[in-house]
Structure formats: C-alpha cells, structure tokens
PDB file of N, CA and C in Angstrom:
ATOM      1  N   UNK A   1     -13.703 -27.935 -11.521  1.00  0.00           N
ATOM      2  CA  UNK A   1     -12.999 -26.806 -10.940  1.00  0.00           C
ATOM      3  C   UNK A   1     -11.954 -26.308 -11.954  1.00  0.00           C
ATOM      4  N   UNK A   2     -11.937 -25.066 -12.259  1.00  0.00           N
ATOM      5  CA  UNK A   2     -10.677 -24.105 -12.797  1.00  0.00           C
ATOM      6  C   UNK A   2      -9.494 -24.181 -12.353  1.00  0.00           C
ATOM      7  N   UNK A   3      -8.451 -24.455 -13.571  1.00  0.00           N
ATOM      8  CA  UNK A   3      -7.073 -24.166 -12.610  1.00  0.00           C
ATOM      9  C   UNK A   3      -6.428 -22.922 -12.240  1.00  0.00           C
ATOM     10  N   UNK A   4      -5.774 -22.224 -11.432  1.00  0.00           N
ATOM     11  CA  UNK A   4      -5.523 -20.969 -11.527  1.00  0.00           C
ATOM     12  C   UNK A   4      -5.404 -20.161 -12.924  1.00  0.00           C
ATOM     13  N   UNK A   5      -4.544 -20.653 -13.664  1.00  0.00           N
ATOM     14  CA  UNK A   5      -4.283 -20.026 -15.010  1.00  0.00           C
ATOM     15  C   UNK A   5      -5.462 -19.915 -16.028  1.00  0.00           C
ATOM     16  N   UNK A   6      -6.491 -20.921 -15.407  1.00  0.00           N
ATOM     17  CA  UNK A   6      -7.907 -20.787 -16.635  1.00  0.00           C
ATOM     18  C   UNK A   6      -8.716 -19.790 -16.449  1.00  0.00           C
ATOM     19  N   UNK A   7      -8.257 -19.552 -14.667  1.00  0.00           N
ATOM     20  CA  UNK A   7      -9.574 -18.865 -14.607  1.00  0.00           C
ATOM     21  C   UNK A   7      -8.753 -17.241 -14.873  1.00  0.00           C
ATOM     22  N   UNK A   8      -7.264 -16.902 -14.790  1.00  0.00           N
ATOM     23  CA  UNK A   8      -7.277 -15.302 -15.307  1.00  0.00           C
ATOM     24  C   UNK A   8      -7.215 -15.633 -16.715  1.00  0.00           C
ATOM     25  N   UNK A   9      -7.268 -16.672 -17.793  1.00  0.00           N
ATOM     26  CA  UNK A   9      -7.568 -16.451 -18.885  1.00  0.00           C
ATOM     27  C   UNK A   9      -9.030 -16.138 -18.979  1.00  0.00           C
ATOM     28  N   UNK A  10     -10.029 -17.107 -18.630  1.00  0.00           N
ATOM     29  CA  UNK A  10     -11.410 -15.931 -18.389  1.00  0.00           C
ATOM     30  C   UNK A  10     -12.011 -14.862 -18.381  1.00  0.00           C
ATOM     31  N   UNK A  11     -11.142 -14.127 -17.508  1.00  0.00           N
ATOM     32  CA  UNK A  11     -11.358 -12.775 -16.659  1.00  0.00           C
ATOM     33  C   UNK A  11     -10.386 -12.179 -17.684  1.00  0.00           C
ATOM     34  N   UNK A  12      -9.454 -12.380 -18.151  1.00  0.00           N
ATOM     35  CA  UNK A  12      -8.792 -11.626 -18.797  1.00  0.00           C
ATOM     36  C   UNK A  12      -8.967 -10.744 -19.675  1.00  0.00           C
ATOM     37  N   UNK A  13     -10.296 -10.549 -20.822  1.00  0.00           N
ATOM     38  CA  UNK A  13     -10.778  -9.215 -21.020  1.00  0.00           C
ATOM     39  C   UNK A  13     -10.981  -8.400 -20.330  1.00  0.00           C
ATOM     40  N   UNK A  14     -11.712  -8.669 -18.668  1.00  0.00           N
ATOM     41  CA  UNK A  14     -12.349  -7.916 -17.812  1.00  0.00           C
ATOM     42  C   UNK A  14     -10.859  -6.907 -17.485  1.00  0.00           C
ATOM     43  N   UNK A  15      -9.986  -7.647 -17.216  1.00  0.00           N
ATOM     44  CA  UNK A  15      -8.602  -7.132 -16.568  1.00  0.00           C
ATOM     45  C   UNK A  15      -8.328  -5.945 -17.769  1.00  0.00           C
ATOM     46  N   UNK A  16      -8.150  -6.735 -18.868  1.00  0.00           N
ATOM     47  CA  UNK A  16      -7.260  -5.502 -19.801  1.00  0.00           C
ATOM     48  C   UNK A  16      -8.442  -4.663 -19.976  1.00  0.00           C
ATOM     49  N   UNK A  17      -9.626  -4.561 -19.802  1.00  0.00           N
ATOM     50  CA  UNK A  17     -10.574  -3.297 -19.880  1.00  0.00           C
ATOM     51  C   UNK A  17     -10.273  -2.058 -18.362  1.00  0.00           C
ATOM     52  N   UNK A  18      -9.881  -2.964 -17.206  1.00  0.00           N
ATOM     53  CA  UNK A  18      -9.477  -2.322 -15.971  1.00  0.00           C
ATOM     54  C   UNK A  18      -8.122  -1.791 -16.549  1.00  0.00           C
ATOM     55  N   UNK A  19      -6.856  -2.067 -16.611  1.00  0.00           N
ATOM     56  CA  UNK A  19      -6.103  -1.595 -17.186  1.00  0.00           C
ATOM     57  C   UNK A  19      -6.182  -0.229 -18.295  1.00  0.00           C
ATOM     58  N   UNK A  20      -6.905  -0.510 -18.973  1.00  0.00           N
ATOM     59  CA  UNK A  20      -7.726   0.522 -19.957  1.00  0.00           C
ATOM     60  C   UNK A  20      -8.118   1.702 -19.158  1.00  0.00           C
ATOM     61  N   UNK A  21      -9.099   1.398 -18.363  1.00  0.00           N
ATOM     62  CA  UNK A  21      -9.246   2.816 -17.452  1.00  0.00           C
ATOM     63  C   UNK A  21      -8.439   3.098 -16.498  1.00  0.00           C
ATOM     64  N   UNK A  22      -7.779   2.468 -15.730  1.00  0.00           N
ATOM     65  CA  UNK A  22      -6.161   3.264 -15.459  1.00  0.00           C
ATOM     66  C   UNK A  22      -5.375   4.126 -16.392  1.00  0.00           C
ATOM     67  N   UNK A  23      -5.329   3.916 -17.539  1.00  0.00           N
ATOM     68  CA  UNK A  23      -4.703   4.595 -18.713  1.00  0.00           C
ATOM     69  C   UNK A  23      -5.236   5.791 -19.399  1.00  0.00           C
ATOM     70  N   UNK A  24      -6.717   5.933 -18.675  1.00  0.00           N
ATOM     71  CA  UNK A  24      -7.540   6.734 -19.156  1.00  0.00           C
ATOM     72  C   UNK A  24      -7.225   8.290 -18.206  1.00  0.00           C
ATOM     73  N   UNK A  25      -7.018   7.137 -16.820  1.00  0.00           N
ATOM     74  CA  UNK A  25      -6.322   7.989 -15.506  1.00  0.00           C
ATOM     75  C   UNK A  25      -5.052   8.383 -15.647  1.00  0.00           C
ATOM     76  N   UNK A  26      -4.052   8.027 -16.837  1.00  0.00           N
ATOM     77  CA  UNK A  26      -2.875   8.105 -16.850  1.00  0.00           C
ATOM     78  C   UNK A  26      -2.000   7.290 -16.029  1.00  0.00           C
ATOM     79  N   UNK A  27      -2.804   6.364 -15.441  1.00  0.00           N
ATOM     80  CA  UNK A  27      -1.522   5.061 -14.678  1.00  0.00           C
ATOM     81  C   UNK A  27      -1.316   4.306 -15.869  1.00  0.00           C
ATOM     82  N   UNK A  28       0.232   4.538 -16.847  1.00  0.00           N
ATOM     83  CA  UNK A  28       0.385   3.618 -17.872  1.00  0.00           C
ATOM     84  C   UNK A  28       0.774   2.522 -17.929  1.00  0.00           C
ATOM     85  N   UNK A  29       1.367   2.162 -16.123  1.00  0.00           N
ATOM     86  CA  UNK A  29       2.094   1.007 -16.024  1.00  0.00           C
ATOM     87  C   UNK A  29       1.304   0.020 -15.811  1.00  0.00           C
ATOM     88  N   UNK A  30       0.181  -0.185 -15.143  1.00  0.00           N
ATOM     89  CA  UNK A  30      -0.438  -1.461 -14.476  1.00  0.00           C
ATOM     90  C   UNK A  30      -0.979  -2.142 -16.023  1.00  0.00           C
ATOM     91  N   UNK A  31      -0.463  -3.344 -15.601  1.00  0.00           N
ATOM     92  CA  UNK A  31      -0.916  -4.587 -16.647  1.00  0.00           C
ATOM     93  C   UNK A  31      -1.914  -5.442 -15.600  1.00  0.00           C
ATOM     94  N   UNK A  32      -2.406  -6.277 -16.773  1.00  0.00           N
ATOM     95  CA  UNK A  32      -3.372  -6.778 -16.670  1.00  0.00           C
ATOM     96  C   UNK A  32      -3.172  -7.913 -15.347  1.00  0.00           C
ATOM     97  N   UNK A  33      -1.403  -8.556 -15.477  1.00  0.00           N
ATOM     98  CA  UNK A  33      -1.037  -8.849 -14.381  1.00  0.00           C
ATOM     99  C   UNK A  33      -0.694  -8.718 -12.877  1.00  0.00           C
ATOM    100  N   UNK A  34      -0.442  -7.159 -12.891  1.00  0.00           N
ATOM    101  CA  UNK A  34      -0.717  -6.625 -12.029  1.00  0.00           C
ATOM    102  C   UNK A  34      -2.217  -6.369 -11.149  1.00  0.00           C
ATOM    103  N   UNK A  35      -3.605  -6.109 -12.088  1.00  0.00           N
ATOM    104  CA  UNK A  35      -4.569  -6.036 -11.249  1.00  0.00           C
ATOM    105  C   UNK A  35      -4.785  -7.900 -11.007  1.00  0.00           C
ATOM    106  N   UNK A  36      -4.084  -8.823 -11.333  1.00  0.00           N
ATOM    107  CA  UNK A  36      -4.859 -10.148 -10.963  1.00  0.00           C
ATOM    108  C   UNK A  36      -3.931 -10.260  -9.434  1.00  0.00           C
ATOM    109  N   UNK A  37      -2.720  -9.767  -9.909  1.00  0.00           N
ATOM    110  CA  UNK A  37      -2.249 -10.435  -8.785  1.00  0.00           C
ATOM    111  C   UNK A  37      -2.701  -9.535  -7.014  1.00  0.00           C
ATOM    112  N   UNK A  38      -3.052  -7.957  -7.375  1.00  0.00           N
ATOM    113  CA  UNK A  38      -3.699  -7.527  -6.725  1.00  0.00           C
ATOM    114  C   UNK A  38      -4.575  -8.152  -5.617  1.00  0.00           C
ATOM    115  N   UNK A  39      -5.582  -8.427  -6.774  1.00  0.00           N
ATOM    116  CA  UNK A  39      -7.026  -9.387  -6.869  1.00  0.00           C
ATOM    117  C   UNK A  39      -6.759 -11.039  -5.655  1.00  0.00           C
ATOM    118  N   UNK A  40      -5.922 -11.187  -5.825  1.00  0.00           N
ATOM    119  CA  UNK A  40      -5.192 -12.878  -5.459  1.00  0.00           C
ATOM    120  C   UNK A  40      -4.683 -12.109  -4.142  1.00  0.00           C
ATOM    121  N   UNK A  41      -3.773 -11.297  -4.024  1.00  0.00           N
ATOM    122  CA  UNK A  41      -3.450 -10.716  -2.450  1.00  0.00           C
ATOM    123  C   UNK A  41      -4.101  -9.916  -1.687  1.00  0.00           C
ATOM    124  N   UNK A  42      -5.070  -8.894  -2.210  1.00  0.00           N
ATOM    125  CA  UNK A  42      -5.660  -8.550  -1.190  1.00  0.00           C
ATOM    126  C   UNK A  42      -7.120  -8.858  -1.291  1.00  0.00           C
ATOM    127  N   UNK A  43      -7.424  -8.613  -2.654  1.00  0.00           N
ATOM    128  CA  UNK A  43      -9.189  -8.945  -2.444  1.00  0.00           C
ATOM    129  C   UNK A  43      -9.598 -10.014  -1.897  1.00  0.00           C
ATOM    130  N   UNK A  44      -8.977 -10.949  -2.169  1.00  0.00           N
ATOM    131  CA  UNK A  44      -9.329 -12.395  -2.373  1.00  0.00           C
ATOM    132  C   UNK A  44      -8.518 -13.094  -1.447  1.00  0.00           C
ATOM    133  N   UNK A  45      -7.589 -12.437  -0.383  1.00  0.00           N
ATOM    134  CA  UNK A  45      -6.879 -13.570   0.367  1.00  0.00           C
ATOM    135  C   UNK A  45      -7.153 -13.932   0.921  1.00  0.00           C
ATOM    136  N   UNK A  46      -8.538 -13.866   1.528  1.00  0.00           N
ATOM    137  CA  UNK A  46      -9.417 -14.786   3.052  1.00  0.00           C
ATOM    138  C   UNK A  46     -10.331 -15.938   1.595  1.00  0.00           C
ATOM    139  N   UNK A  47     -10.200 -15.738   0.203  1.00  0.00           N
ATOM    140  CA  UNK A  47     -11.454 -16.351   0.089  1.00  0.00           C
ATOM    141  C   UNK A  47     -10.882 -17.512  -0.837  1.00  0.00           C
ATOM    142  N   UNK A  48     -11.564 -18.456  -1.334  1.00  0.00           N
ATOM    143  CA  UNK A  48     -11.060 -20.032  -2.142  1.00  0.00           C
ATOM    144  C   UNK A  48     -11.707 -19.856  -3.513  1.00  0.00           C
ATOM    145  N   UNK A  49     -10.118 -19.305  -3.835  1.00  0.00           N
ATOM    146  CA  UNK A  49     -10.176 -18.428  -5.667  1.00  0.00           C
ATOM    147  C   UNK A  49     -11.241 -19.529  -6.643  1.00  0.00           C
ATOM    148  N   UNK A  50     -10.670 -20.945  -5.630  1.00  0.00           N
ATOM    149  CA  UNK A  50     -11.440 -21.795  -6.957  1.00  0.00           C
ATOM    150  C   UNK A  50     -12.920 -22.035  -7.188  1.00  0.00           C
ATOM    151  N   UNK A  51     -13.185 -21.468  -5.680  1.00  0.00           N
ATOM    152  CA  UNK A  51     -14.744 -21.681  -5.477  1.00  0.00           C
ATOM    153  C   UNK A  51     -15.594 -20.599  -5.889  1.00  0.00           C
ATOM    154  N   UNK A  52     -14.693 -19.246  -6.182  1.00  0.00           N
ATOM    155  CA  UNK A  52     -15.305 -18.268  -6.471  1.00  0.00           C
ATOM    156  C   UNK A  52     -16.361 -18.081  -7.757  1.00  0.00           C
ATOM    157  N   UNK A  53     -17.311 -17.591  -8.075  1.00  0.00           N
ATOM    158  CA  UNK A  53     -18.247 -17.844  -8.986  1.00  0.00           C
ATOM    159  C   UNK A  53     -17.426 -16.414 -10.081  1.00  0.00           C
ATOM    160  N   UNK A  54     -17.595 -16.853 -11.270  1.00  0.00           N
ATOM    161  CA  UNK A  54     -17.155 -15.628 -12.605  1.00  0.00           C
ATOM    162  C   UNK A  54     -17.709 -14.285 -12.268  1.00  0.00           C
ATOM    163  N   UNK A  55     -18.953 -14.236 -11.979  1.00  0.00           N
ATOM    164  CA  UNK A  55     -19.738 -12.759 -11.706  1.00  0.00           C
ATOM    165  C   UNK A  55     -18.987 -12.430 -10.390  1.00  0.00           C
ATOM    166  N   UNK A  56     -18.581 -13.077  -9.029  1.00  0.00           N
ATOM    167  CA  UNK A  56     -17.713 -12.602  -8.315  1.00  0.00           C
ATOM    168  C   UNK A  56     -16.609 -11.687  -8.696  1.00  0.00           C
ATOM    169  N   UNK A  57     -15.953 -12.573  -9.306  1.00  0.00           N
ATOM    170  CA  UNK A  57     -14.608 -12.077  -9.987  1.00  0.00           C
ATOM    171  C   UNK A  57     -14.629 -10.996 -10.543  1.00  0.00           C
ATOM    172  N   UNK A  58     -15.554 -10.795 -11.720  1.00  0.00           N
ATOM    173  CA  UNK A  58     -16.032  -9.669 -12.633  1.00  0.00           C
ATOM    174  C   UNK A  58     -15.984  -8.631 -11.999  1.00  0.00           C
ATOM    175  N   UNK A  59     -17.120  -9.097 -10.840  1.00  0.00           N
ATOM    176  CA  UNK A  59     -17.688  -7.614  -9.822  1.00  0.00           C
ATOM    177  C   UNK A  59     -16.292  -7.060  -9.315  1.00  0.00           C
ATOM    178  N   UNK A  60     -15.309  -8.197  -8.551  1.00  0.00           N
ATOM    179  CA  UNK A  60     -14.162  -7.458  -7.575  1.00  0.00           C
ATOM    180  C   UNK A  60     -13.236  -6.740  -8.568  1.00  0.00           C
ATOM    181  N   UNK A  61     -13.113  -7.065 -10.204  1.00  0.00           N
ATOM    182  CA  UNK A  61     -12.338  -6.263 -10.602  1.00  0.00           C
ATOM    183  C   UNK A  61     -12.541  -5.158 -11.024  1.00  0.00           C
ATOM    184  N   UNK A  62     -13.786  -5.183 -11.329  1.00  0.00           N
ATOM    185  CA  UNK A  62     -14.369  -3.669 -12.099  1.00  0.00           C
ATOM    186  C   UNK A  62     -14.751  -2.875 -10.953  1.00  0.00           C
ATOM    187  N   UNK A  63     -14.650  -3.245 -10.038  1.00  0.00           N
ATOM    188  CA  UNK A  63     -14.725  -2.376  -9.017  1.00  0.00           C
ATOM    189  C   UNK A  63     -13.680  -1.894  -8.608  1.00  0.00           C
ATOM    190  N   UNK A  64     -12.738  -2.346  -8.834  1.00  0.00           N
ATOM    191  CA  UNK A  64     -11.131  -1.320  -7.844  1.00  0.00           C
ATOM    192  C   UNK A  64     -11.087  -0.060  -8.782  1.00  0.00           C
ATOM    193  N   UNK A  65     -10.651   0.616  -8.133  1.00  0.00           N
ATOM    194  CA  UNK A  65     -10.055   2.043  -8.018  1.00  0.00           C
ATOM    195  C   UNK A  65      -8.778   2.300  -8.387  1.00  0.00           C
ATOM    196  N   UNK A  66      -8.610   3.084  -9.060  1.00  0.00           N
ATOM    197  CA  UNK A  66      -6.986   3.842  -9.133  1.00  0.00           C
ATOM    198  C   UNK A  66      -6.504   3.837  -7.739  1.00  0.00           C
ATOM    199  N   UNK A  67      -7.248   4.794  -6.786  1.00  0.00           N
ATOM    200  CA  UNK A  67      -6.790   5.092  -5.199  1.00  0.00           C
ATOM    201  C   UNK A  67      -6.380   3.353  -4.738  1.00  0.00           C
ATOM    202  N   UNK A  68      -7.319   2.893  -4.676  1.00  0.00           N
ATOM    203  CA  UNK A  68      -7.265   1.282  -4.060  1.00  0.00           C
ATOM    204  C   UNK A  68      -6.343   0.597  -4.415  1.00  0.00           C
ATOM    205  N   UNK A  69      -5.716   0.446  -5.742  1.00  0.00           N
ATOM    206  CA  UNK A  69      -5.056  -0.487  -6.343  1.00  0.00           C
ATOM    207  C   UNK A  69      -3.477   0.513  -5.929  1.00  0.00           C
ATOM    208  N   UNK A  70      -3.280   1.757  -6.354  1.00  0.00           N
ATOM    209  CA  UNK A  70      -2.209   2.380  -5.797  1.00  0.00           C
ATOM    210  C   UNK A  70      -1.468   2.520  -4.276  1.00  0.00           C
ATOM    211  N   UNK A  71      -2.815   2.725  -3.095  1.00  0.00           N
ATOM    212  CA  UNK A  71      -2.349   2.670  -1.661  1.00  0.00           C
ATOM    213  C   UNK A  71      -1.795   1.175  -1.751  1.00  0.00           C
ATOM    214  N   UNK A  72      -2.587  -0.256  -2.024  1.00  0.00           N
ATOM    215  CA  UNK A  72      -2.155  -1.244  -2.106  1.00  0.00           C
ATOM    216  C   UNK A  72      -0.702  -1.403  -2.847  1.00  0.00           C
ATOM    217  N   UNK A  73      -0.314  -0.781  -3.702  1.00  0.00           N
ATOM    218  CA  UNK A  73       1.283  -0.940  -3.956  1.00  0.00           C
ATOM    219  C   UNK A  73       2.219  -0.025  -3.437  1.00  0.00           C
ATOM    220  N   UNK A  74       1.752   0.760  -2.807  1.00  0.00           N
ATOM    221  CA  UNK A  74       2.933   1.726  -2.223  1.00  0.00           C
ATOM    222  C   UNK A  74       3.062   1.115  -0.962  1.00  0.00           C
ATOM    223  N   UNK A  75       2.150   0.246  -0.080  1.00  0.00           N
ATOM    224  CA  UNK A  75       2.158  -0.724   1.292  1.00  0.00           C
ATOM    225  C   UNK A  75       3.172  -1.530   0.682  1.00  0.00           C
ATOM    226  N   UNK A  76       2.713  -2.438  -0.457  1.00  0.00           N
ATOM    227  CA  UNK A  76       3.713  -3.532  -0.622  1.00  0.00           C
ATOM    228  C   UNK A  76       5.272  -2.886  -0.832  1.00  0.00           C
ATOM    229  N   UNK A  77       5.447  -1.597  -1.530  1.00  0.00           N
ATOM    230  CA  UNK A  77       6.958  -1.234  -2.219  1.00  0.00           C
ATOM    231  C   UNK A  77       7.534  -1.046  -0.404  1.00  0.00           C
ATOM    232  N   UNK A  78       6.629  -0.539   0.456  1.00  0.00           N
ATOM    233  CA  UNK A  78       6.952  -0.144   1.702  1.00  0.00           C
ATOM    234  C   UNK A  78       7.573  -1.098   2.708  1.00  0.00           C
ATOM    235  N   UNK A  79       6.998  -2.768   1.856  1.00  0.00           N
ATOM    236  CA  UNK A  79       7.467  -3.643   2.933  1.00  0.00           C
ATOM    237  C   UNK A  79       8.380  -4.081   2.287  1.00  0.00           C
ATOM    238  N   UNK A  80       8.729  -3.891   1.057  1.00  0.00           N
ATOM    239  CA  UNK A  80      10.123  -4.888   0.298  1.00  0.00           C
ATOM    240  C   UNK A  80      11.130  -3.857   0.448  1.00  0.00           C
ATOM    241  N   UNK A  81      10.954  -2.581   1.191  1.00  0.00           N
ATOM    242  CA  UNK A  81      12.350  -1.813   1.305  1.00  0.00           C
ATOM    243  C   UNK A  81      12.845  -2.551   2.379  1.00  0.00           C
ATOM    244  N   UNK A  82      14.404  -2.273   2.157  1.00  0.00           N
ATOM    245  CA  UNK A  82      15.787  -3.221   2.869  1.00  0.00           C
ATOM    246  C   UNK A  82      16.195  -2.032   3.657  1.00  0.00           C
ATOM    247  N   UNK A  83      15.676  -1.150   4.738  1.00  0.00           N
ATOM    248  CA  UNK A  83      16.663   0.086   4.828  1.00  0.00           C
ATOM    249  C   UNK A  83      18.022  -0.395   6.055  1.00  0.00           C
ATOM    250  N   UNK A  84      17.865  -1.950   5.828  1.00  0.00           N
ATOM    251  CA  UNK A  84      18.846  -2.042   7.012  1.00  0.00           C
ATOM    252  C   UNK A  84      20.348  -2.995   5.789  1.00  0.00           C
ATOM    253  N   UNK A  85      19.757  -3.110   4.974  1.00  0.00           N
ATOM    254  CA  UNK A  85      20.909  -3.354   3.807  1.00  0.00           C
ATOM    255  C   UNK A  85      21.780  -2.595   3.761  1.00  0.00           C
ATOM    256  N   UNK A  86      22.759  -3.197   3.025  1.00  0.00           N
ATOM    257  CA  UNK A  86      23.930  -2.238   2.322  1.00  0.00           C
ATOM    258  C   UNK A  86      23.675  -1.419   1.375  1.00  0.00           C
ATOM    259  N   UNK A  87      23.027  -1.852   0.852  1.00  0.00           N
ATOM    260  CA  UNK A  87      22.388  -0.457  -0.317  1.00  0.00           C
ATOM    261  C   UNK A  87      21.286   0.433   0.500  1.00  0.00           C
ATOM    262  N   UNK A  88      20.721  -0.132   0.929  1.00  0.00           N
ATOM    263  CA  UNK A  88      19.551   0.681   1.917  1.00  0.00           C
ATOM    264  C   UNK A  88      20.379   1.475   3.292  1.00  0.00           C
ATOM    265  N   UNK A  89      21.288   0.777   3.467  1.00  0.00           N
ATOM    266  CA  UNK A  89      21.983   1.686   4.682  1.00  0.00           C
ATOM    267  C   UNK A  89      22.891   3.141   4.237  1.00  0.00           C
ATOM    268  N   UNK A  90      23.435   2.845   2.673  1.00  0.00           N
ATOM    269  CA  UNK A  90      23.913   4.061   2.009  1.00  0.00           C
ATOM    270  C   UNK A  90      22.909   4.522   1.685  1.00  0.00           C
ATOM    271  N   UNK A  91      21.370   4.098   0.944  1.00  0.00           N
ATOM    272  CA  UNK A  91      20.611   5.668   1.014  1.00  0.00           C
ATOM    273  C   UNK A  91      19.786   6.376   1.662  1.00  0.00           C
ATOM    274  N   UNK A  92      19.697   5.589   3.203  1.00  0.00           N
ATOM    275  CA  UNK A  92      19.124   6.267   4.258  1.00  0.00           C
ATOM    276  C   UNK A  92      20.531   7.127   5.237  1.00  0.00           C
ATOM    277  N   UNK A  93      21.553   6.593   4.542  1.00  0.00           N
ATOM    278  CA  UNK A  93      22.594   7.786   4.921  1.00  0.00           C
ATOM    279  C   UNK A  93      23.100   9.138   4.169  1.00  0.00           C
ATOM    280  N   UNK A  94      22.257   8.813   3.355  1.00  0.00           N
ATOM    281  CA  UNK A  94      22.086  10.198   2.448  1.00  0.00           C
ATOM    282  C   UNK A  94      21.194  10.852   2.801  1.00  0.00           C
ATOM    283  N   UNK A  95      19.979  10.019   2.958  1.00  0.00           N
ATOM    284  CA  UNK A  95      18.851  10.909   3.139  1.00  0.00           C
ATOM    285  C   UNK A  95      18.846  11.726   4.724  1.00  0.00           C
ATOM    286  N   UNK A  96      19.718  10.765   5.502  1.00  0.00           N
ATOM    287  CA  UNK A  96      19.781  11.474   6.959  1.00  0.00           C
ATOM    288  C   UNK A  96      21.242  12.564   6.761  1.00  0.00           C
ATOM    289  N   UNK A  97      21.993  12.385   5.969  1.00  0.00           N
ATOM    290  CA  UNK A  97      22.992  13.745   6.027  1.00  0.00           C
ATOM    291  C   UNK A  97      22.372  14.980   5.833  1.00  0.00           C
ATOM    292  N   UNK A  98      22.887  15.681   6.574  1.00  0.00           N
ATOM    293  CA  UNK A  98      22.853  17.065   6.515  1.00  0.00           C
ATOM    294  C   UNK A  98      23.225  17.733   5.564  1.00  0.00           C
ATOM    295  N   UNK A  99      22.433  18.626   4.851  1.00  0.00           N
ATOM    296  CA  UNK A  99      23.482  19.704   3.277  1.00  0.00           C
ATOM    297  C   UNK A  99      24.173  20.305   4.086  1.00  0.00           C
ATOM    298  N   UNK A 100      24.910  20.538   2.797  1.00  0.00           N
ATOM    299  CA  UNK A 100      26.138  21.871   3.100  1.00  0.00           C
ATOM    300  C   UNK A 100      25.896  22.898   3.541  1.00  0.00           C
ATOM    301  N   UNK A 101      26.358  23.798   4.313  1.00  0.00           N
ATOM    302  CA  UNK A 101      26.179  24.794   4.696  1.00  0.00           C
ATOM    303  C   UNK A 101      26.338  25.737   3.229  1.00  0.00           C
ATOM    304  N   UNK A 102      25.726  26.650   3.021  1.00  0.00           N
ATOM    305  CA  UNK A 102      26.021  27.557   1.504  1.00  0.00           C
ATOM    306  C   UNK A 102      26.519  28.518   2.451  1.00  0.00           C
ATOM    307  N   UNK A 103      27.546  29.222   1.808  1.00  0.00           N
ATOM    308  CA  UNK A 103      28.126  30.862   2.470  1.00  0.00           C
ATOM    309  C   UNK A 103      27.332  31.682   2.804  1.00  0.00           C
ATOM    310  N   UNK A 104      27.147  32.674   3.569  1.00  0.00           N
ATOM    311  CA  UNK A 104      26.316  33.331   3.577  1.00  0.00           C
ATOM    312  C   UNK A 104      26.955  34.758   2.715  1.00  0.00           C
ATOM    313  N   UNK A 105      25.547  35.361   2.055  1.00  0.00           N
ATOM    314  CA  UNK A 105      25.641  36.122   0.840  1.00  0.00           C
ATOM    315  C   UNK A 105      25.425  37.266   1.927  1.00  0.00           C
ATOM    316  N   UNK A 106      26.379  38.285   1.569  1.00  0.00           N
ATOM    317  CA  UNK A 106      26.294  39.766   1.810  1.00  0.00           C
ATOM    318  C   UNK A 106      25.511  40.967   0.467  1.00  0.00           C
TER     319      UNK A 106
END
C-alpha cells in the first residue's frame, strides 16, 4: 500500500498538466496542491484513497473542470466566512449601511 504522500508524488505530473490547463483558462492561481486536495475532499471523500487504483486517480483528475473545481471553492470560501466575528461583524456592517444621500442637482 502507498502512503499518502507517494501516491500525489505519482500523480503529480498528471496534477501539474491539470494546472496547465487552468492556465490555459486563465485560472493562474490553482497549484498542483490545490487540485489534490480538491481530489481528497470532494471526489474522493466516500472512497479509501489507498485502495484506489492509479488509472482511477488519473481518470478523476483529468476530468475536473474549471466550473467544478471553482463552484467547489467558492462553497468552501462560503463556509470559512466568520460573518458573526469582529471583523466579519464590521464588514457586514458596511455592507448593510446605507450610502449617503448625494444632494439633489438642480
């Protein structure tokens, strides 16, 4: 059996070629770490990473999507917001203030 770290050294061309075509899409940020850990939380969280066969793996990464891999991080940025924090309570009190009234122009 693979230990976690052997097996994204493995896969790890496959990843930085996925990365590659994100970049092709203009997503410049996602690293190669980013689509594994993806891969580990949503593809793969019902299944036993260690039992998984290489052509599995291969297949689930070259298959995600720009769309797929993006809805999946705007859910996660969605659940690590604090809007009941102190920092989160000042900028959902910005965002709920009202603008200024502007003068009205004659």
């Amino acid at each position: 059996m693979h230990k976690f770290t052997d097996q994204f050294d493995i896969v790890l061309p496959v990843l930085q070629s996925k990365c590659s075509e994100f970049r092709f899409f203009e997503y410049d940020t996602v690293t190669p770490e980013d689509v594994w850990q993806y891969c580990i939380k949503k593809k793969w969280k019902k299944k036993d990473i260690g039992d998984m066969r290489l052509h599995e793996m291969v297949n689930d990464i070259l298959a995600l999507s720009p769309a797929d891999y993006l809805t999946y991080h705007q859910i996660e940025g969605f659940k690590g917001d604090q809007w009941f924090s102190a920092e989160g309570a000042k900028e959902l009190e910005l965002l709920l203030r009202p603008s200024p009234k502007k003068p009205d122009s004659i």
